[in-house]
Protein backbone atom coordinates (compact mmCIF):
# COMPACT_ATOMS: atom_id res chain seq x y z
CA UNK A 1 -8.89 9.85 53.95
CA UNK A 2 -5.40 8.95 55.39
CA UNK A 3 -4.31 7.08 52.08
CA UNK A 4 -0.70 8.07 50.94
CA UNK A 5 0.05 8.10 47.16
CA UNK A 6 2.28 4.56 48.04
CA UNK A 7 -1.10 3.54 49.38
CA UNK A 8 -2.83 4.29 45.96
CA UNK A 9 -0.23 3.81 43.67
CA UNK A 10 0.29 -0.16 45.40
CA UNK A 11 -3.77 -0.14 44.17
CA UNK A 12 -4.39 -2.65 46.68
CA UNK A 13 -8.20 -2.79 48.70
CA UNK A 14 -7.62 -1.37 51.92
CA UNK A 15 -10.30 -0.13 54.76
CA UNK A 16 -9.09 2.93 54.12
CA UNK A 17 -9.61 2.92 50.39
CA UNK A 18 -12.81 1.15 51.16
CA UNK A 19 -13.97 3.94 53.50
CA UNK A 20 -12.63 6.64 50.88
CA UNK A 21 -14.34 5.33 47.74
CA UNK A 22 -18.05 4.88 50.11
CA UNK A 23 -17.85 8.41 50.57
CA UNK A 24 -16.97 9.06 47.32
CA UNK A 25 -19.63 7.17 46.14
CA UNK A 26 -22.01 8.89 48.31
CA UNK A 27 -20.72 11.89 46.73
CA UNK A 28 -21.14 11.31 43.33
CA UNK A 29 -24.80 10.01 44.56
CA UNK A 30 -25.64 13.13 45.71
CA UNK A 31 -24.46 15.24 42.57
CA UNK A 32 -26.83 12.64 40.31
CA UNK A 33 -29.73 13.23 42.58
CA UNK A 34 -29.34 16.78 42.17
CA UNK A 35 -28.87 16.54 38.58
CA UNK A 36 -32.06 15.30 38.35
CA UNK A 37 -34.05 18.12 39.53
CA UNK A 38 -32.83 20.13 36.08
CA UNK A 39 -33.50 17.30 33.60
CA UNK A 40 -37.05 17.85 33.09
CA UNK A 41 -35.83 21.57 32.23
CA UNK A 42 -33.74 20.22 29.17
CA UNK A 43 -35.22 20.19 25.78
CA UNK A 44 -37.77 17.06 25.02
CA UNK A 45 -34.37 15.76 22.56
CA UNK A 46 -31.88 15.94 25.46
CA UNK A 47 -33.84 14.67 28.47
CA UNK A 48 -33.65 11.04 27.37
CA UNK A 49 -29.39 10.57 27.24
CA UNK A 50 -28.98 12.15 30.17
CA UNK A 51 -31.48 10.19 31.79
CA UNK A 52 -30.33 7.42 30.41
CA UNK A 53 -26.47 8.64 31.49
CA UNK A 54 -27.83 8.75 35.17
CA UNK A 55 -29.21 5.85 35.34
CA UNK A 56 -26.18 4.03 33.69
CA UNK A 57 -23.52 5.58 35.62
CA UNK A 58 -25.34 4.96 38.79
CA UNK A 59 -25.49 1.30 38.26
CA UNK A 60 -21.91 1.33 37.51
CA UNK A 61 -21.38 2.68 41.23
CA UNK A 62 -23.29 0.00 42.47
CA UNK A 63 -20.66 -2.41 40.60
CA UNK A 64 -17.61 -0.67 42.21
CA UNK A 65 -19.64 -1.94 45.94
CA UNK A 66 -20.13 -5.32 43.99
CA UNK A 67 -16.32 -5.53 43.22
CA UNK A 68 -15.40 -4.36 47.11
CA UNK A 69 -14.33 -1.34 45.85
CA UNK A 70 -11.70 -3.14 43.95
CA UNK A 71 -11.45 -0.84 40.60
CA UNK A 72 -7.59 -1.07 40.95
CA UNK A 73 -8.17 -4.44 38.97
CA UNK A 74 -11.32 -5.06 38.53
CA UNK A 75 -13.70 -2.87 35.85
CA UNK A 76 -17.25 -1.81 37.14
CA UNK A 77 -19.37 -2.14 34.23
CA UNK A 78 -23.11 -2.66 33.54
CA UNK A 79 -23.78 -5.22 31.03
CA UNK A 80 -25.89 -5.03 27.86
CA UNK A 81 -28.30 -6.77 29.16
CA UNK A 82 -29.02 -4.17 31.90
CA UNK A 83 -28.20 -1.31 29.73
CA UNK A 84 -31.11 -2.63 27.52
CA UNK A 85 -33.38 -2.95 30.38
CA UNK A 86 -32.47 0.94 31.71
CA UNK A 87 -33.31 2.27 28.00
CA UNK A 88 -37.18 2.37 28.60
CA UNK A 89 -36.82 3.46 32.08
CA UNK A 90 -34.84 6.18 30.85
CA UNK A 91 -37.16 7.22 28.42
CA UNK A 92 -40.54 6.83 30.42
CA UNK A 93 -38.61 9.56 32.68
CA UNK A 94 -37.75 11.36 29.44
CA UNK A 95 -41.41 11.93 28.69
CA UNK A 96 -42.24 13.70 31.42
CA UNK A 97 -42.91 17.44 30.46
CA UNK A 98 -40.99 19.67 32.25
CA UNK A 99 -42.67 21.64 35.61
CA UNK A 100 -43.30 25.32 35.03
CA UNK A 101 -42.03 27.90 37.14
CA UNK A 102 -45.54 28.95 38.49
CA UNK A 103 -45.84 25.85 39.93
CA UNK A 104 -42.59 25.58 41.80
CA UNK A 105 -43.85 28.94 42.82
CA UNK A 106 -46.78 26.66 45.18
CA UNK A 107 -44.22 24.42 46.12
């Protein structure tokens, strides 16, 4: 990403920590959308947590591009208000029984 560790370690904002932590964020992205092809295969007790974990930690990605990438000295967090607000979400998706293997078969 062309940072140095003086770059990082000085923990200022730069365009090139900006450009780093997009694609970082992109990354991480990608991983939860992946993750959430399996969570329907988890256990009716586990699906809602880690539903509830994606949705959480997503939203506190979207606070690190709130904060201008600034997590140096600023903390990306979601608020109780929103965590409240994610719970049902989270567990609507929970409820969802899990697809069986004959019909990825038709997919």
């Amino acid at each position: 990403a062309g940072l140095s560790d003086e770059d990082i370690f000085a923990g200022k904002v730069t365009d090139k920590w900006r450009n780093f932590m997009k694609k970082q964020i992109k990354r991480a992205r990608m991983f939860f959308d992946q993750a959430e092809n399996g969570v329907s295969e988890l256990s009716a007790a586990s699906r809602w947590p880690v539903w509830a974990s994606l949705l959480l930690y997503r939203q506190i990605l979207d606070e690190i591009e709130v904060n201008d990438y600034n997590n140096f000295t600023k903390r990306a967090y979601v608020g109780k208000a929103k965590k409240l607000l994610s719970l049902p979400i989270a567990y609507a998706r929970s409820v969802v029984p899990p697809r069986s293997t004959s019909s990825l078969a038709k997919v």
